[in-house]
C-alpha atoms as a PDB file:
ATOM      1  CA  UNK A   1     -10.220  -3.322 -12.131  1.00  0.00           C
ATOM      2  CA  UNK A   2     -10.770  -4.572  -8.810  1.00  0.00           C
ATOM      3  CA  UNK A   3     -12.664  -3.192  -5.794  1.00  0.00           C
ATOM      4  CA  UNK A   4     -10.403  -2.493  -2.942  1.00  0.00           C
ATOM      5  CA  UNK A   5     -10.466  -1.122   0.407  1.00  0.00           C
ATOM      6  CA  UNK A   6      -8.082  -0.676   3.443  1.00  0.00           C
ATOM      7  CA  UNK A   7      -7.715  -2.776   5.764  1.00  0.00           C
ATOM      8  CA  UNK A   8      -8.891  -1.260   9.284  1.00  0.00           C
ATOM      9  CA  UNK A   9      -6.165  -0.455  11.378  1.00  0.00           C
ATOM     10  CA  UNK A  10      -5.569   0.793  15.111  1.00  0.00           C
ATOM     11  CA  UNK A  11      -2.921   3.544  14.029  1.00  0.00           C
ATOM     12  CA  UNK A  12      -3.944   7.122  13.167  1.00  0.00           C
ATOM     13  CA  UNK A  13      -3.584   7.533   9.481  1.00  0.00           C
ATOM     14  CA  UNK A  14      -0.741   9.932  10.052  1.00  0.00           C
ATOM     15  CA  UNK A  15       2.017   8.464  12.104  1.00  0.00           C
ATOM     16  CA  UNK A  16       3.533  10.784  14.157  1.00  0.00           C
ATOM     17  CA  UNK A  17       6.703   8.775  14.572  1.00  0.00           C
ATOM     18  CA  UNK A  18       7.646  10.262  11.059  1.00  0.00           C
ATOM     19  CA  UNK A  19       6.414  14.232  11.291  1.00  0.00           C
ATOM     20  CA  UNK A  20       8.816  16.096   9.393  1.00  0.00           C
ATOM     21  CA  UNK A  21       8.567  18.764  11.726  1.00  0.00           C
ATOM     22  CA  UNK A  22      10.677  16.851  14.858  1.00  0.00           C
ATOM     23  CA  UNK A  23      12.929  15.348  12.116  1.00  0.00           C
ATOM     24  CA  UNK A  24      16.659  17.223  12.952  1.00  0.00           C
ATOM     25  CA  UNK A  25      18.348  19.516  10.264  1.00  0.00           C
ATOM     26  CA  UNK A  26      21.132  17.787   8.091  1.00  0.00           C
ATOM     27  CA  UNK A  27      19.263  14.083   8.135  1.00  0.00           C
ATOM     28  CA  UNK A  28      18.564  12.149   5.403  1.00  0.00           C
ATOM     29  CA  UNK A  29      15.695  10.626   6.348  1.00  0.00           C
ATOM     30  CA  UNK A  30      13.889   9.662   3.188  1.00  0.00           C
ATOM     31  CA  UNK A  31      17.316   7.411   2.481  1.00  0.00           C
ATOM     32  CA  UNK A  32      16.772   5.865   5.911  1.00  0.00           C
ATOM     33  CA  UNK A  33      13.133   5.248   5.378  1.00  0.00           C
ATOM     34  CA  UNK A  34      13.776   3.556   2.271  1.00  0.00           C
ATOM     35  CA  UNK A  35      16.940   1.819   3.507  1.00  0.00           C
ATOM     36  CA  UNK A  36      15.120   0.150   6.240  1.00  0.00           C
ATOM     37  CA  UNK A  37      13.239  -1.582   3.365  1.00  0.00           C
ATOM     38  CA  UNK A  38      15.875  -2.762   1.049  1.00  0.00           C
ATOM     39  CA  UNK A  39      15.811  -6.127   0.026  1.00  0.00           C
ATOM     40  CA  UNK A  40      19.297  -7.626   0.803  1.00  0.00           C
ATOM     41  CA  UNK A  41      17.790 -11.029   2.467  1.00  0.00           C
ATOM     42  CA  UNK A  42      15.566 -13.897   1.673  1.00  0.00           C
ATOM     43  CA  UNK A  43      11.807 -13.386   0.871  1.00  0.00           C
ATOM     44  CA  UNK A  44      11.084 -14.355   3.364  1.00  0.00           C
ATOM     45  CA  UNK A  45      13.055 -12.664   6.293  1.00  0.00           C
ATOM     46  CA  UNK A  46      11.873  -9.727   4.042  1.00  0.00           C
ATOM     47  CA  UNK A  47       8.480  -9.757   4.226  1.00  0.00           C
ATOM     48  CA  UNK A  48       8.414 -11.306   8.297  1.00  0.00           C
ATOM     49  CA  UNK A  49      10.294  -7.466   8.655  1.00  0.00           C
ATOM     50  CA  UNK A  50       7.899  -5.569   6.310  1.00  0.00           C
ATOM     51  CA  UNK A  51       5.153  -7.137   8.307  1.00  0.00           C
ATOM     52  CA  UNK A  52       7.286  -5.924  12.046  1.00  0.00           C
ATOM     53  CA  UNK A  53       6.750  -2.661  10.159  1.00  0.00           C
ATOM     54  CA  UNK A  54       3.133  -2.237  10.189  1.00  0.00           C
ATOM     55  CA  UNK A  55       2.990  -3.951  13.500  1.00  0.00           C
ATOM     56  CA  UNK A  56      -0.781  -5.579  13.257  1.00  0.00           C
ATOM     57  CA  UNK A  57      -2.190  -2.882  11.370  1.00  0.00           C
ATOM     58  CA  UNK A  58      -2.158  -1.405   7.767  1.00  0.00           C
ATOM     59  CA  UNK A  59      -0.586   1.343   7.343  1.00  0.00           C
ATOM     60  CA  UNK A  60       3.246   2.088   8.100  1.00  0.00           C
ATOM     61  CA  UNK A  61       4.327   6.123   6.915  1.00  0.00           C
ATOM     62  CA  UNK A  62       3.854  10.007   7.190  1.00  0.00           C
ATOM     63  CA  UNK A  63       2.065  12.859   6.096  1.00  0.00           C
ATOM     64  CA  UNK A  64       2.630  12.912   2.111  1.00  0.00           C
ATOM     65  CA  UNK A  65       4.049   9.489   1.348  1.00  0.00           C
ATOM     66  CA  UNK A  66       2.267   7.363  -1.578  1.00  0.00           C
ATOM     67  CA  UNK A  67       0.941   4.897   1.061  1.00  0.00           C
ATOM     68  CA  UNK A  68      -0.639   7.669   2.738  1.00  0.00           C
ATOM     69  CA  UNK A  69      -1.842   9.087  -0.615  1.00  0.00           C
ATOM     70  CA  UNK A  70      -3.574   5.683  -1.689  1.00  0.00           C
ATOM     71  CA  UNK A  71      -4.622   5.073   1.726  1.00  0.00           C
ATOM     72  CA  UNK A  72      -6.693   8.194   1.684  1.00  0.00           C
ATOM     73  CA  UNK A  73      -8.071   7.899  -2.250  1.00  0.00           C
ATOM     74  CA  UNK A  74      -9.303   4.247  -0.960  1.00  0.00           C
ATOM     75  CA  UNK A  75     -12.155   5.582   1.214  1.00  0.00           C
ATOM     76  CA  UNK A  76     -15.448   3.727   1.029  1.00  0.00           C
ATOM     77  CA  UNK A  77     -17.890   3.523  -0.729  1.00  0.00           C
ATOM     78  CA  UNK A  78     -16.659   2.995  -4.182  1.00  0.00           C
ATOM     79  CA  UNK A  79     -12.789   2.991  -4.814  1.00  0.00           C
ATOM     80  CA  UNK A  80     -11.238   0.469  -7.350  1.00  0.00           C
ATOM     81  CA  UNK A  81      -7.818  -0.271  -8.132  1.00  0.00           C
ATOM     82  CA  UNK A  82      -7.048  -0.338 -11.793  1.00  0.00           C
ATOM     83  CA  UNK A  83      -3.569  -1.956 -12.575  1.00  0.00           C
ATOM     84  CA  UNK A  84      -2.609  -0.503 -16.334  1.00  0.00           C
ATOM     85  CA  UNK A  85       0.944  -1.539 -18.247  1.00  0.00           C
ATOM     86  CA  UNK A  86       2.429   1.724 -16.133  1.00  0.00           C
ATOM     87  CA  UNK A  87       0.306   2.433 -13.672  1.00  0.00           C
ATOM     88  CA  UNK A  88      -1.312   1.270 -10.408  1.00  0.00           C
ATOM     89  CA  UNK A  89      -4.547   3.740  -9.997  1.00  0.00           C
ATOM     90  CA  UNK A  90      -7.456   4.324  -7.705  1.00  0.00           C
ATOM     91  CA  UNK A  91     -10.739   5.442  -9.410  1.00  0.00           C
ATOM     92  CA  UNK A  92     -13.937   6.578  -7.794  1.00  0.00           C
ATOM     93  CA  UNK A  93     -16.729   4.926  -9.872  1.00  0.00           C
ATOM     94  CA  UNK A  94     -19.897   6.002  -8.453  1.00  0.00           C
ATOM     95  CA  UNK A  95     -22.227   4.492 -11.271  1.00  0.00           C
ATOM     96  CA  UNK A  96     -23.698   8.391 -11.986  1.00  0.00           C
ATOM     97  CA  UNK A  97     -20.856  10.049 -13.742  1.00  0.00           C
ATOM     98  CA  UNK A  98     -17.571   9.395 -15.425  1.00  0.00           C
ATOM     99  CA  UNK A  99     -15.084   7.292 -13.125  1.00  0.00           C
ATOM    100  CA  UNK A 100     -12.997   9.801 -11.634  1.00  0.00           C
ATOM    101  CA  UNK A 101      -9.146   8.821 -10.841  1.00  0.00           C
ATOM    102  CA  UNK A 102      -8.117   9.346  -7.338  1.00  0.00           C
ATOM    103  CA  UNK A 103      -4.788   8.806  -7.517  1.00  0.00           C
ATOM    104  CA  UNK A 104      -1.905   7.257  -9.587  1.00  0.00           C
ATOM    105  CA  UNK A 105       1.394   6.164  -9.302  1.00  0.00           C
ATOM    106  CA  UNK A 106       3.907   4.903 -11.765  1.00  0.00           C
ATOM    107  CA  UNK A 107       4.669   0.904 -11.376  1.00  0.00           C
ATOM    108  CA  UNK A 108       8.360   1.222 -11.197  1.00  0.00           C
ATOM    109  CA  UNK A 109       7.550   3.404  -7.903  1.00  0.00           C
ATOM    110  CA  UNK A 110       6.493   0.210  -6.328  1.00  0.00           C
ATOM    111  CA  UNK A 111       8.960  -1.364  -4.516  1.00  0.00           C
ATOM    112  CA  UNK A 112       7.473  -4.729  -3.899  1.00  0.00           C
ATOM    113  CA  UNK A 113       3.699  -6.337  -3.365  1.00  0.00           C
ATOM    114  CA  UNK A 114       3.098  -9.404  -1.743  1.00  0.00           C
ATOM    115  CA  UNK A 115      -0.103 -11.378  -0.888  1.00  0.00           C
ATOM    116  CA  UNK A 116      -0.780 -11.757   2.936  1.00  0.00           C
ATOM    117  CA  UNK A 117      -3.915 -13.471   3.984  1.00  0.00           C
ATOM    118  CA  UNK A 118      -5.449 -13.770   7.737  1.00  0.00           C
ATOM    119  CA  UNK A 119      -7.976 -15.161   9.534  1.00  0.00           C
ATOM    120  CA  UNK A 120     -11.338 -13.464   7.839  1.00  0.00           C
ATOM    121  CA  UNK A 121      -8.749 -11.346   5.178  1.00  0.00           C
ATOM    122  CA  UNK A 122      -8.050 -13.870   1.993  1.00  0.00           C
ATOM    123  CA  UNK A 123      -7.939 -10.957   0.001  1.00  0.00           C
ATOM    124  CA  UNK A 124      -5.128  -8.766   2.033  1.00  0.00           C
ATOM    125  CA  UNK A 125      -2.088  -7.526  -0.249  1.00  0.00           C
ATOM    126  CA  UNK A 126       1.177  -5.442   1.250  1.00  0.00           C
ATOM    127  CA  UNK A 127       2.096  -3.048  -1.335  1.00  0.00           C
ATOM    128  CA  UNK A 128       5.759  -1.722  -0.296  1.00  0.00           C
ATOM    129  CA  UNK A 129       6.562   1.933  -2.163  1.00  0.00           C
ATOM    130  CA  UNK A 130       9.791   2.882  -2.927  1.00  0.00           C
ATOM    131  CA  UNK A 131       9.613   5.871  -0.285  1.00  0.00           C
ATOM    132  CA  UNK A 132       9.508   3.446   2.273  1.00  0.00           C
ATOM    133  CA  UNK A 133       5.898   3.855   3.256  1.00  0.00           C
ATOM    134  CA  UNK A 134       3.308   0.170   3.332  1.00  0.00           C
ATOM    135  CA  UNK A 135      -0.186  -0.007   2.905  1.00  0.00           C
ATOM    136  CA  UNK A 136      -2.098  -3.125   3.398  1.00  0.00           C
ATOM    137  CA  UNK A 137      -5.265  -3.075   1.339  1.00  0.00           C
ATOM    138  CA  UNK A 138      -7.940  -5.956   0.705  1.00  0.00           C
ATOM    139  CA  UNK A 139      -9.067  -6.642  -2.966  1.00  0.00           C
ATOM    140  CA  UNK A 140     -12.041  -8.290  -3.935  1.00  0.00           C
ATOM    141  CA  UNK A 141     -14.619  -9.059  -1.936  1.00  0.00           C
ATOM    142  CA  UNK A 142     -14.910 -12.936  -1.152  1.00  0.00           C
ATOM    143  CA  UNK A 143     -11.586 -15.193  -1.167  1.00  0.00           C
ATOM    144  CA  UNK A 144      -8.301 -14.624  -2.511  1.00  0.00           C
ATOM    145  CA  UNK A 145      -8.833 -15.388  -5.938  1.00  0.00           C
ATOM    146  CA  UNK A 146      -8.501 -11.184  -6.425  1.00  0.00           C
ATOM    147  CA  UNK A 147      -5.889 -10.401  -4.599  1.00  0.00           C
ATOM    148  CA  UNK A 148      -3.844 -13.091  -6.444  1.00  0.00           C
ATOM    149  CA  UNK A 149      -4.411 -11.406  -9.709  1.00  0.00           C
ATOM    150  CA  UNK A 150      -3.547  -8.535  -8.453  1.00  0.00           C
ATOM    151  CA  UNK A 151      -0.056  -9.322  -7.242  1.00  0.00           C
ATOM    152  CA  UNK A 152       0.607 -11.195 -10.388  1.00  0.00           C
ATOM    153  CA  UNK A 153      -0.277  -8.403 -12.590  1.00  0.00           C
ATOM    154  CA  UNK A 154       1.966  -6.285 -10.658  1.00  0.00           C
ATOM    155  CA  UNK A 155       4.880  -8.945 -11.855  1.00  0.00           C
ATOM    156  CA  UNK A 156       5.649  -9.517  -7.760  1.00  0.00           C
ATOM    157  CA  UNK A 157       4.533 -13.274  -7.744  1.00  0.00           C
END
């Protein structure tokens, strides 16, 4: 289990760009968001366009998606991640009652997660869902040593 928290970002939390609402009638648009993420070139190239994605900030998706999900269940003060055998969950552990879980997803629903460090932010992971939505998150609190683990417990290192 590893404290975690979101990265701060300049974009609203719900990005309008993707409001189902002003989507047109007859598009697949969950294909197309997860198309636009499908690994057909080099790690690299890959994660340089994952990165275009979220544009400087931390958060790339709409209203319901799982980044938007974790992104909420991360608030401050006391969110962990806890990475099981099947699951990547958030739990609230408040030291007064039982750790409550904030939100789960299955491991196979992740498409990818990837270690990203800047200036001040040695502990910054990517995690990429398979919806097409991208949450950058920091684990840990001092250096990278965290956030490490964290990818390679995932199996993405």
């Amino acid at each position: 289990m590893q404290m975690a928290r979101c990265v701060d970002s300049e974009s609203e939390l719900t990005d309008f760009r993707f409001d189902d609402a002003d989507e047109r009638a007859g598009e697949d648009v969950a294909t197309d968001r997860s198309a636009a993420l499908q690994n057909n070139d080099d790690e690299e190239t890959w994660e340089r366009r994952v990165l275009e994605l979220l544009d400087g900030g931390s958060y790339y998706g709409w209203r319901g998606s799982q980044a938007s999900q974790l992104r909420k269940a991360l608030e401050p003060p006391t969110s962990q991640l806890l990475i099981t055998d099947q699951r990547l969950m958030a739990v609230d552990v408040n030291n007064l009652d039982e750790p409550e879980l904030e939100w789960q997803s299955e491991r196979d629903s992740l498409s990818k997660v990837f270690k990203r460090s800047r200036f001040l932010e040695p502990g910054r992971i990517v995690i990429v869902f398979g919806d097409g939505s991208v949450l950058a998150v920091h684990v840990g609190m001092l250096g990278g040593k965290a956030a490490s683990k964290c990818v390679a417990a995932l199996g993405a290192e």
